[in-house]
Protein backbone atom coordinates (compact mmCIF):
# COMPACT_ATOMS: atom_id res chain seq x y z
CA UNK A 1 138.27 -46.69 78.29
CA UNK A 2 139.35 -42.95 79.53
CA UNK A 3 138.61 -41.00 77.26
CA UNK A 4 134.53 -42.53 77.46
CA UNK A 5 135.15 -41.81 80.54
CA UNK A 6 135.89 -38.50 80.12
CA UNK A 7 132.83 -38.52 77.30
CA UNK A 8 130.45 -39.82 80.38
CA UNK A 9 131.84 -36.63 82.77
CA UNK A 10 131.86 -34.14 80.50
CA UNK A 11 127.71 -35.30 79.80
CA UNK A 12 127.44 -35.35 83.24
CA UNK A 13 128.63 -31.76 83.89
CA UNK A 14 126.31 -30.12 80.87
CA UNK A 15 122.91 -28.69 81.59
CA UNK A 16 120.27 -30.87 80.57
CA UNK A 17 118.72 -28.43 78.25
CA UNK A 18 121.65 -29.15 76.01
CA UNK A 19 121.46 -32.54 74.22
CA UNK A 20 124.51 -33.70 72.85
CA UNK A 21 124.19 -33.10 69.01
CA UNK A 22 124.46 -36.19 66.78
CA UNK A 23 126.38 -35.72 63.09
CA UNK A 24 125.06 -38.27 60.14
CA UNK A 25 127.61 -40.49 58.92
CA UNK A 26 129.06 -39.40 55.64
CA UNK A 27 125.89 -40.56 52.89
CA UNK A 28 126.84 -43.27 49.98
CA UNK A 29 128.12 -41.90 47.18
CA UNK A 30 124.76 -41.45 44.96
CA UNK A 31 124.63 -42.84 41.33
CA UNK A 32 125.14 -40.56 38.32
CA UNK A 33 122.37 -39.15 37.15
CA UNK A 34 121.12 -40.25 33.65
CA UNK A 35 122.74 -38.27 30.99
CA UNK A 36 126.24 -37.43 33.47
CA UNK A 37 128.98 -39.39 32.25
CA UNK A 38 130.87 -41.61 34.62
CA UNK A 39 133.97 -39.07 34.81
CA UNK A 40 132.05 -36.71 36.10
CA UNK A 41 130.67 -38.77 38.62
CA UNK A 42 133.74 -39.81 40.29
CA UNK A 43 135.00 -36.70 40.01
CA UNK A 44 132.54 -35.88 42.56
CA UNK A 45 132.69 -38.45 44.86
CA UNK A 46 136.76 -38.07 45.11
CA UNK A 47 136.15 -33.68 45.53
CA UNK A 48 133.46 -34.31 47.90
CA UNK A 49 131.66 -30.50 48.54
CA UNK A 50 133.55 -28.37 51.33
CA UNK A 51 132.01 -29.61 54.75
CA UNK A 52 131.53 -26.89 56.99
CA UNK A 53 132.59 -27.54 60.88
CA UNK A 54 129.57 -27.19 63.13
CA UNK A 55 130.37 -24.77 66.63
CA UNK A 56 130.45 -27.44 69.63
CA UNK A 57 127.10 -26.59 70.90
CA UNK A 58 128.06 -27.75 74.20
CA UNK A 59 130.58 -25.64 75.23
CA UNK A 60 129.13 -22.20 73.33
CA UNK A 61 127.84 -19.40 75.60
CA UNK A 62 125.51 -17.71 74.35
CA UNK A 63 125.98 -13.59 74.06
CA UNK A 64 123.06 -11.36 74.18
CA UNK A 65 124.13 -8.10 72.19
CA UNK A 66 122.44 -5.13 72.87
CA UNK A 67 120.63 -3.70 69.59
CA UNK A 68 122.59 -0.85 68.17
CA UNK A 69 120.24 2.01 67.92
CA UNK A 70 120.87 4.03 64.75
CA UNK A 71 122.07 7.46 65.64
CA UNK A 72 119.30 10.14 64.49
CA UNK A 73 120.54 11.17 61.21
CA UNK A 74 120.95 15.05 60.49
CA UNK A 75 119.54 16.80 58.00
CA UNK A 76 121.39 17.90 55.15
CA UNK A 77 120.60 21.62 55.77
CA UNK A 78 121.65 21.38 59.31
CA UNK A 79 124.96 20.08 58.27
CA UNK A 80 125.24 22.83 55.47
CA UNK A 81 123.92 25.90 58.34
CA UNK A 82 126.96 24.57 60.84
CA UNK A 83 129.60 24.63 58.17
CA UNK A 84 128.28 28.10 56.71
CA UNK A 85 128.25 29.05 60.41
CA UNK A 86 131.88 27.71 61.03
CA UNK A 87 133.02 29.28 57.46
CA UNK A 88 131.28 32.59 58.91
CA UNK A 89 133.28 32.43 62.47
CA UNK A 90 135.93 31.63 61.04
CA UNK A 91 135.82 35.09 58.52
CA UNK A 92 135.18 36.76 61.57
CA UNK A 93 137.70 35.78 63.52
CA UNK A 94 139.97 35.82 60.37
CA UNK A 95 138.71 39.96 59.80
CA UNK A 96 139.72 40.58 63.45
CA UNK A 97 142.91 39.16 63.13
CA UNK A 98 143.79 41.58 60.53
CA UNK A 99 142.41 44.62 62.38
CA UNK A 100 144.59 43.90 64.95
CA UNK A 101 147.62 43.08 63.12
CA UNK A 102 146.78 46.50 61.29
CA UNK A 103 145.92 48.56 64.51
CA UNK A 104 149.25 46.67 65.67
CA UNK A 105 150.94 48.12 63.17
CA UNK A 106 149.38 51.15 63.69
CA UNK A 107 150.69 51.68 66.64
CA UNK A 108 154.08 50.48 65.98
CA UNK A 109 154.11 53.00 63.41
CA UNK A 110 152.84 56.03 64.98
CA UNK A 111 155.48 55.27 67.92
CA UNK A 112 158.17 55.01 65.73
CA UNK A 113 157.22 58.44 64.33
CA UNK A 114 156.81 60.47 67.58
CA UNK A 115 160.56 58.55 69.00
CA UNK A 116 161.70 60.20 65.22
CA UNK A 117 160.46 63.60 66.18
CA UNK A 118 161.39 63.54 69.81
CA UNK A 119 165.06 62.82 68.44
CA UNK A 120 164.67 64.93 66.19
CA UNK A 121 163.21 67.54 68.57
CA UNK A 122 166.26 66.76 71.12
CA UNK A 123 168.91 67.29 68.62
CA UNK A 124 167.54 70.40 67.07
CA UNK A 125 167.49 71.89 70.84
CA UNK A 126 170.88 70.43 71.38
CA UNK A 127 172.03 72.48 67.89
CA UNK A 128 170.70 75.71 69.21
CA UNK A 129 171.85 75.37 72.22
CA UNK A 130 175.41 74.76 71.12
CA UNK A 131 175.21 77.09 68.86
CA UNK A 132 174.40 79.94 71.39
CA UNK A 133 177.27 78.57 73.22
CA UNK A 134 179.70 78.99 70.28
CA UNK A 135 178.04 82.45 69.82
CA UNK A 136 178.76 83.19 73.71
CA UNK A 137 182.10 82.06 73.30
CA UNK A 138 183.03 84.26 70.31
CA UNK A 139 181.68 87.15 72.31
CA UNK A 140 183.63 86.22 75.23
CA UNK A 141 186.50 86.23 72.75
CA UNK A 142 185.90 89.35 71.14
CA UNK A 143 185.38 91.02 74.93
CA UNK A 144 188.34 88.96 76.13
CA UNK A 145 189.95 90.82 72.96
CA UNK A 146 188.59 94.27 73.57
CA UNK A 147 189.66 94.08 76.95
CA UNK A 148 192.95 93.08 76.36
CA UNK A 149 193.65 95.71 73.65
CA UNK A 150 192.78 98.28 76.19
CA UNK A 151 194.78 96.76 78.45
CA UNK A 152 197.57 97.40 75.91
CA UNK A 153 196.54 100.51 75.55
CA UNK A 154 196.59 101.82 79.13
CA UNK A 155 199.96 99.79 79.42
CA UNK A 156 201.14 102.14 76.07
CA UNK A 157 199.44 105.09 78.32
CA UNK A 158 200.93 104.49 81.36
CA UNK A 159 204.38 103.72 79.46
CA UNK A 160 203.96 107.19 77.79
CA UNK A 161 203.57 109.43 80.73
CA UNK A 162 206.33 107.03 82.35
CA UNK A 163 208.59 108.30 79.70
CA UNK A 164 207.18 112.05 80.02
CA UNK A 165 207.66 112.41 83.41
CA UNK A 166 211.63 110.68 82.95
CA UNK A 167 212.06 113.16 80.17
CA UNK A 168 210.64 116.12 82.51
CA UNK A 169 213.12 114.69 85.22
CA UNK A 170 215.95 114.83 82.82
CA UNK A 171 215.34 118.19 81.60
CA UNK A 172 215.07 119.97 85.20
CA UNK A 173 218.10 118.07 86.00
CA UNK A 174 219.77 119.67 83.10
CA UNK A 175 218.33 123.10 83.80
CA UNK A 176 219.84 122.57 87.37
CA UNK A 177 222.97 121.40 86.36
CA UNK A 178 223.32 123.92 83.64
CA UNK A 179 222.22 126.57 86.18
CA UNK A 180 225.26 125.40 88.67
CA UNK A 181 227.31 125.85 86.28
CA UNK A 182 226.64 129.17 85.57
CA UNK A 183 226.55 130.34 88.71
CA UNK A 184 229.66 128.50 89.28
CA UNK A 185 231.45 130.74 86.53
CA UNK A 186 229.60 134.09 88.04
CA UNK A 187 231.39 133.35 91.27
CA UNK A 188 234.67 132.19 89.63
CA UNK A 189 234.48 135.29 87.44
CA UNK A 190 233.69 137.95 90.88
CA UNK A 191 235.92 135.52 92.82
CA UNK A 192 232.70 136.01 95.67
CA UNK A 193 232.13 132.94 97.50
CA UNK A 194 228.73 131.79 97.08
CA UNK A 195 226.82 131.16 100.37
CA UNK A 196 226.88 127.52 101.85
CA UNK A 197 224.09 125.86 100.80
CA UNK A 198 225.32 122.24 102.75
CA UNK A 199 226.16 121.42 106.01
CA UNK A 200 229.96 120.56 105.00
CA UNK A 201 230.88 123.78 104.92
């Protein structure tokens, strides 16, 4: 008693454009054809043929697609002039690559050179200049030697006449001494007295 019911309501609540869709009992089994044996026949009627389910049309909403409109197809030579154009940018950019990596290199190169002769430059200067140095040095040294030797030598010179003018000393101090004496033995020898020549007296 519900569930007509239900049946009754759920009529009730569909449009009336949709009439409720009646399914034919299952048919009697129909005799064997002349000629098909009996086996065959009951085969059939116990593997009856699959029965597809029909959609409830009563509930089913109907969707309204859209037609899909086929994309304009491209030529073949369009597709072949954009790859040979890709291929061709891509060469290009490929070629410009390499020039740069060269000129890159390049550079690199050429700056590594001119840091070698700069160095090279800078020590060679450095070479002479220690070299004039050294060569200043060993005439400072032979000049510091020179001077030195005549140093020496007016040392020797001065120690010379030193000694020359001792010796000269000496021998007038012998010459006077000697000369005392003689006079000495003059006067001893007259037995005069020889004029004071000091204060003593």
């Amino acid at each position: 008693m519900a569930d007509e019911q239900k049946n009754n309501k759920v009529e009730a609540e569909l449009p009336a454009a949709a009439a409720p869709v009646t399914v034919p009992a299952a048919a009697a089994p129909e005799a064997a054809p002349a000629g098909v044996s009996k086996d065959v026949a009951e085969e059939k009627i116990q593997n009856p043929p699959p029965h597809e389910d029909k959609p409830d049309d009563s509930k089913a909403l109907t969707v309204i697609e859209k037609p899909v409109e086929p994309e304009p197809k491209k030529s073949s030579s369009m597709d072949r002039d954009v790859a040979l154009a890709d291929l061709e940018k891509e060469k290009r950019l490929s070629f410009i690559r390499a020039w740069e990596d060269n000129e890159k290199t390049k550079a690199e190169n050429k700056a590594q050179k001119k840091t070698s002769d700069v160095l090279a430059w800078e020590n060679s200067k450095k070479a002479a200049i220690e070299a004039e140095l050294k060569k200043i040095e060993e005439q400072l040294e032979k000049k510091k030697a020179e001077y030195a030797e005549k140093m020496k030598n007016k040392v020797a010179a001065i120690h010379k006449e030193a000694e020359e003018k001792r010796a000269m000393v000496e021998a007038k101090r012998g010459e006077e001494i000697l000369k005392a004496e003689e006079m000495a033995a003059k006067y001893r020898a007259t037995g005069n007295v020889p004029k004071a020549t000091c204060g003593c007296f």
